[in-house]
N, C-alpha and C. Protein backbone atom coordinates (compact mmCIF):
# COMPACT_ATOMS: atom_id res chain seq x y z
N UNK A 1 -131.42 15.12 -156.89
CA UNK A 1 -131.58 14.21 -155.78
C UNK A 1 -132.04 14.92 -154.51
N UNK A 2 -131.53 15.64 -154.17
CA UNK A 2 -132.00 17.09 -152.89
C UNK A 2 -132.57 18.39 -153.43
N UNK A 3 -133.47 18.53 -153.08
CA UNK A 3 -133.65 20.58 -153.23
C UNK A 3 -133.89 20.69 -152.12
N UNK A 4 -133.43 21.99 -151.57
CA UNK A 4 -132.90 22.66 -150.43
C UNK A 4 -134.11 23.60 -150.83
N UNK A 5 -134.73 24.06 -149.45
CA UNK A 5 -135.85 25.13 -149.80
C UNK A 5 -135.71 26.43 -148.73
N UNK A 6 -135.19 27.17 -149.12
CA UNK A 6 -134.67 28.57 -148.30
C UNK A 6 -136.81 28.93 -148.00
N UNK A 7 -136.90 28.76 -146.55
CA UNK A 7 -138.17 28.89 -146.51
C UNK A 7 -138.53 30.30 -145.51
N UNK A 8 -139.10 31.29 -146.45
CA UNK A 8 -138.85 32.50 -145.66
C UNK A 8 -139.85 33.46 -145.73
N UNK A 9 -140.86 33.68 -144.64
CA UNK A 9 -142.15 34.66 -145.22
C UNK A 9 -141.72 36.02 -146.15
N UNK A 10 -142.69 36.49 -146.83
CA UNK A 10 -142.58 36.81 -148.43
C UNK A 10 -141.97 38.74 -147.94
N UNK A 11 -142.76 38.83 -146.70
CA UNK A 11 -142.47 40.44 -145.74
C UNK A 11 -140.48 40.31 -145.72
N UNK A 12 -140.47 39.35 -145.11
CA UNK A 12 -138.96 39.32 -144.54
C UNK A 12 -137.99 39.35 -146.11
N UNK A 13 -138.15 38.44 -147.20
CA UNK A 13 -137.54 38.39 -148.24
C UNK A 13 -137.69 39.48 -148.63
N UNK A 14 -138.91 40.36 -148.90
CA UNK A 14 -138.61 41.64 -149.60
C UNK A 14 -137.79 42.56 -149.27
N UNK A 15 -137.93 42.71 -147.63
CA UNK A 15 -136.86 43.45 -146.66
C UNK A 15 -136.01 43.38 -147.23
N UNK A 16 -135.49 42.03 -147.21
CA UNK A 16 -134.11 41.82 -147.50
C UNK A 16 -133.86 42.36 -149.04
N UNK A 17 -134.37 42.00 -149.94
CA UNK A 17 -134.14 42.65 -151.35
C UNK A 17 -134.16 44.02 -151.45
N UNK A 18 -134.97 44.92 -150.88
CA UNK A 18 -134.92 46.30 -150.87
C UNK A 18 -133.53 46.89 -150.56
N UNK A 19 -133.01 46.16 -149.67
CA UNK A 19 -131.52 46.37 -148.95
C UNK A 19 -130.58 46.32 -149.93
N UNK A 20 -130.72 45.66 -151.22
CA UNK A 20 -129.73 45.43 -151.72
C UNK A 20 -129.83 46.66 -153.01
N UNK A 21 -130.95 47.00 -152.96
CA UNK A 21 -131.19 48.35 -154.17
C UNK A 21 -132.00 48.07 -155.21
N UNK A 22 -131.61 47.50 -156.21
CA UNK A 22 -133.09 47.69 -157.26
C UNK A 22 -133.79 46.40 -157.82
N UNK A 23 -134.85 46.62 -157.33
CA UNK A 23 -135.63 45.04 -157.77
C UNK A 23 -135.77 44.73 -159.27
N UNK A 24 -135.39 43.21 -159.30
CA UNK A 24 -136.19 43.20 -160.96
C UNK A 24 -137.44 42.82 -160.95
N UNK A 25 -138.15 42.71 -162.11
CA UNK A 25 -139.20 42.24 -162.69
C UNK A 25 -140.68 41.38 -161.64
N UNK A 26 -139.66 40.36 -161.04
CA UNK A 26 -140.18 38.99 -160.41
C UNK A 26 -140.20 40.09 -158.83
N UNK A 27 -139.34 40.42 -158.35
CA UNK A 27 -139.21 40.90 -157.29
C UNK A 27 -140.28 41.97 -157.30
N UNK A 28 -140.20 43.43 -158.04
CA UNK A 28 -141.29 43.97 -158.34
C UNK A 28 -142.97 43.76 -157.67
N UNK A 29 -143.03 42.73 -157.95
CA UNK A 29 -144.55 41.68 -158.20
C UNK A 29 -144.68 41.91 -156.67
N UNK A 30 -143.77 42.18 -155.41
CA UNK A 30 -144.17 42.02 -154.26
C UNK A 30 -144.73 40.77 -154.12
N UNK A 31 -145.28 40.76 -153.19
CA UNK A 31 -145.83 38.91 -152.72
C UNK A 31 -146.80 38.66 -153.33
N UNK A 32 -147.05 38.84 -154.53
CA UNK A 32 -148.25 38.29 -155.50
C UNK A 32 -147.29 36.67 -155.74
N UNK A 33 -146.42 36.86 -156.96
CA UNK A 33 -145.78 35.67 -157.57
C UNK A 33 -144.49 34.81 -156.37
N UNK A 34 -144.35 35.58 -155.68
CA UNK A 34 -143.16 34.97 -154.65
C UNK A 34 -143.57 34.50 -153.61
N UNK A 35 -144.87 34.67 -152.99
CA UNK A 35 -145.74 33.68 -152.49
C UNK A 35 -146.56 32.68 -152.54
N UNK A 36 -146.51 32.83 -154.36
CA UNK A 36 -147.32 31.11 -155.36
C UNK A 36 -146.13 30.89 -155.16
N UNK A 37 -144.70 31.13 -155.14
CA UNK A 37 -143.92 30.38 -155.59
C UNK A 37 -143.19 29.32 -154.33
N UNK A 38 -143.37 29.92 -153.47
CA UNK A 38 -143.12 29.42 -151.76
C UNK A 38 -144.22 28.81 -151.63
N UNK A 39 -145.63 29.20 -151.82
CA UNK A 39 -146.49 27.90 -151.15
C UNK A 39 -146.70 26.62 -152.40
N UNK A 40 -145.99 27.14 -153.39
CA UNK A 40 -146.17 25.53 -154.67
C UNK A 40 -144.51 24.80 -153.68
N UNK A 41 -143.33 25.74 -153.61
CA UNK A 41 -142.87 24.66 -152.59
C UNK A 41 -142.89 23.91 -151.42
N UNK A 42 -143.80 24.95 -150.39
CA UNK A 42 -144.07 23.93 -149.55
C UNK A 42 -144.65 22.97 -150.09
N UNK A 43 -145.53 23.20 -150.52
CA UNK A 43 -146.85 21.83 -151.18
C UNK A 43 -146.08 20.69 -151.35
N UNK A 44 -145.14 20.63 -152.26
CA UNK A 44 -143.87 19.91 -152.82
C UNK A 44 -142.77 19.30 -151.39
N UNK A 45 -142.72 20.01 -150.50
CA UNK A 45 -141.97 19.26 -149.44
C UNK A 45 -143.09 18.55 -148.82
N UNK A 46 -144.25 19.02 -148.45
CA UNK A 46 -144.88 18.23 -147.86
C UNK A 46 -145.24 16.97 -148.80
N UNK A 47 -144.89 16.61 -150.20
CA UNK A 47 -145.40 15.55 -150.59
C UNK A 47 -144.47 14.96 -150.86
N UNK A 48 -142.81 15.68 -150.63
CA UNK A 48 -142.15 14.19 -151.32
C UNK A 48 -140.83 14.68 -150.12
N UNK A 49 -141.17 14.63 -148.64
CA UNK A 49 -139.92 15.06 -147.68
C UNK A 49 -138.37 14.08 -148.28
N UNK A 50 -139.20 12.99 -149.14
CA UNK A 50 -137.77 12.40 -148.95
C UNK A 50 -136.51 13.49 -149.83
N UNK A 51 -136.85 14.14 -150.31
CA UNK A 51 -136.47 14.90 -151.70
C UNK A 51 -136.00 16.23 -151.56
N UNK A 52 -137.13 17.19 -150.65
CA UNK A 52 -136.92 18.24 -150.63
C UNK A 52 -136.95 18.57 -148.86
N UNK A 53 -135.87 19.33 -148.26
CA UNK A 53 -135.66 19.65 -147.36
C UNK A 53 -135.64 20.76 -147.40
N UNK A 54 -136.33 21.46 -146.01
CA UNK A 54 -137.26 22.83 -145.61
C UNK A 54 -135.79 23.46 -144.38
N UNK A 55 -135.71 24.57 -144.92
CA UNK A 55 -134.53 25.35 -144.18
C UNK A 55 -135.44 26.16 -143.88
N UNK A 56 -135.69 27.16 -142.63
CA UNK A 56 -135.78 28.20 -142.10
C UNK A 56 -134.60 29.30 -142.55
N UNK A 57 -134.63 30.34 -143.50
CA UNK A 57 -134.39 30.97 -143.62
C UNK A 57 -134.47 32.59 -143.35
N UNK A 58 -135.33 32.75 -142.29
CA UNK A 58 -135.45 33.93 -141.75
C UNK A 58 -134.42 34.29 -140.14
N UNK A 59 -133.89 33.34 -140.33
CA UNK A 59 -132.78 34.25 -139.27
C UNK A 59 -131.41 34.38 -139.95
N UNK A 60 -130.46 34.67 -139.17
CA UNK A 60 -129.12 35.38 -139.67
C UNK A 60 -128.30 34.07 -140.77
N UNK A 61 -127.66 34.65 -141.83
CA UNK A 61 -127.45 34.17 -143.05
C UNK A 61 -126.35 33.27 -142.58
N UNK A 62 -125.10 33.26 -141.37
CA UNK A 62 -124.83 32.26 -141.01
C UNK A 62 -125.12 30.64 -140.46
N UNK A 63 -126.56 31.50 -139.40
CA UNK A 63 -127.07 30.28 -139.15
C UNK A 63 -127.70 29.26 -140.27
N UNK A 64 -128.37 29.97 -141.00
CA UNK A 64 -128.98 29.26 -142.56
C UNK A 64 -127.67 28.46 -143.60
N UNK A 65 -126.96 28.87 -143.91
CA UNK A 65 -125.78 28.60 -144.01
C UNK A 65 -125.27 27.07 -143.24
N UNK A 66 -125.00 27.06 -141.74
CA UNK A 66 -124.55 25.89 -140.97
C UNK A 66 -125.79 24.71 -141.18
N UNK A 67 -126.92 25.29 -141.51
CA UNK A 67 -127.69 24.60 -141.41
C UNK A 67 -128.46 23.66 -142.81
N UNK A 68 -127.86 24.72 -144.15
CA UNK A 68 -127.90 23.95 -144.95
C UNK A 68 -126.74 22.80 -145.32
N UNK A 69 -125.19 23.27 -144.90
CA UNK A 69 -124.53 22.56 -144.71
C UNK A 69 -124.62 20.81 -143.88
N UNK A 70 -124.86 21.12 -143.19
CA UNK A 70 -125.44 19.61 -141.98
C UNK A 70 -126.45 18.81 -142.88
N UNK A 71 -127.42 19.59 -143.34
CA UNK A 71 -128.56 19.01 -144.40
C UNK A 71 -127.84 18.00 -145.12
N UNK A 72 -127.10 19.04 -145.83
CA UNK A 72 -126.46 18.56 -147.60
C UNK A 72 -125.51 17.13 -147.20
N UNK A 73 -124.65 17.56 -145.80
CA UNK A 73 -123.87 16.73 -144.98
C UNK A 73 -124.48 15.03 -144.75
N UNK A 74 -125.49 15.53 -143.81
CA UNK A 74 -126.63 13.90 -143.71
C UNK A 74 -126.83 13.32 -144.92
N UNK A 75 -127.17 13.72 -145.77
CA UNK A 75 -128.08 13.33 -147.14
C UNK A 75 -126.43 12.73 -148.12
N UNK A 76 -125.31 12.98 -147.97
CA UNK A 76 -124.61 12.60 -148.43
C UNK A 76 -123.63 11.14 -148.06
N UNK A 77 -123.71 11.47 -146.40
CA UNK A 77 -123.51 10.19 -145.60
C UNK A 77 -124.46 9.27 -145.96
N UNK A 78 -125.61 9.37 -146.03
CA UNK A 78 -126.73 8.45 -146.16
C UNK A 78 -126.50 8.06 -147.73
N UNK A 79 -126.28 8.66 -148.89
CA UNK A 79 -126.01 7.92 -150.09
C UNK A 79 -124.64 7.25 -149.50
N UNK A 80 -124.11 7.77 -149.16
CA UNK A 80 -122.50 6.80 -149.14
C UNK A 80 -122.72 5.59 -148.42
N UNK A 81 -123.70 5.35 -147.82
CA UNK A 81 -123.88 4.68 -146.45
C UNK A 81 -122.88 4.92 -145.28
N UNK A 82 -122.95 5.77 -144.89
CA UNK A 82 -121.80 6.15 -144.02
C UNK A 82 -122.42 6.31 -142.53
């Protein structure tokens, strides 16, 4: 019913993966496959917003966090009719 789209240029995600120590396979690929895979989702929010909601994920993992929360929050009031 929702996909949540952690939306985050492909430079900043790798950063972040390098940090954590050893890439697999997909990661590897650098921004060849992880940037088809972010712009087939934008494509996808821009055609069905009712569905898929676009998070900014390039700032601090709390704020992304409060902010998918509130998302998930609205979208649940709104089925409840609340």
């Amino acid at each position: 019913d929702l996909t949540i789209f952690l939306d985050i240029d492909v430079e900043t995600a790798l950063s972040r993966l390098a940090g954590r120590g050893h890439a697999d396979r997909i990661e590897s690929d650098g921004d060849g496959f992880m940037g088809r895979v972010a712009e087939g989702y934008r494509e996808l929010a821009g055609r069905h917003p009712e569905r898929v909601v676009t998070v900014s994920a390039g700032r601090l993992v709390e704020e992304v966090a409060k902010d998918v929360r509130e998302r998930v929050g609205t979208r649940v009031r709104a089925i409840r009719g609340l």
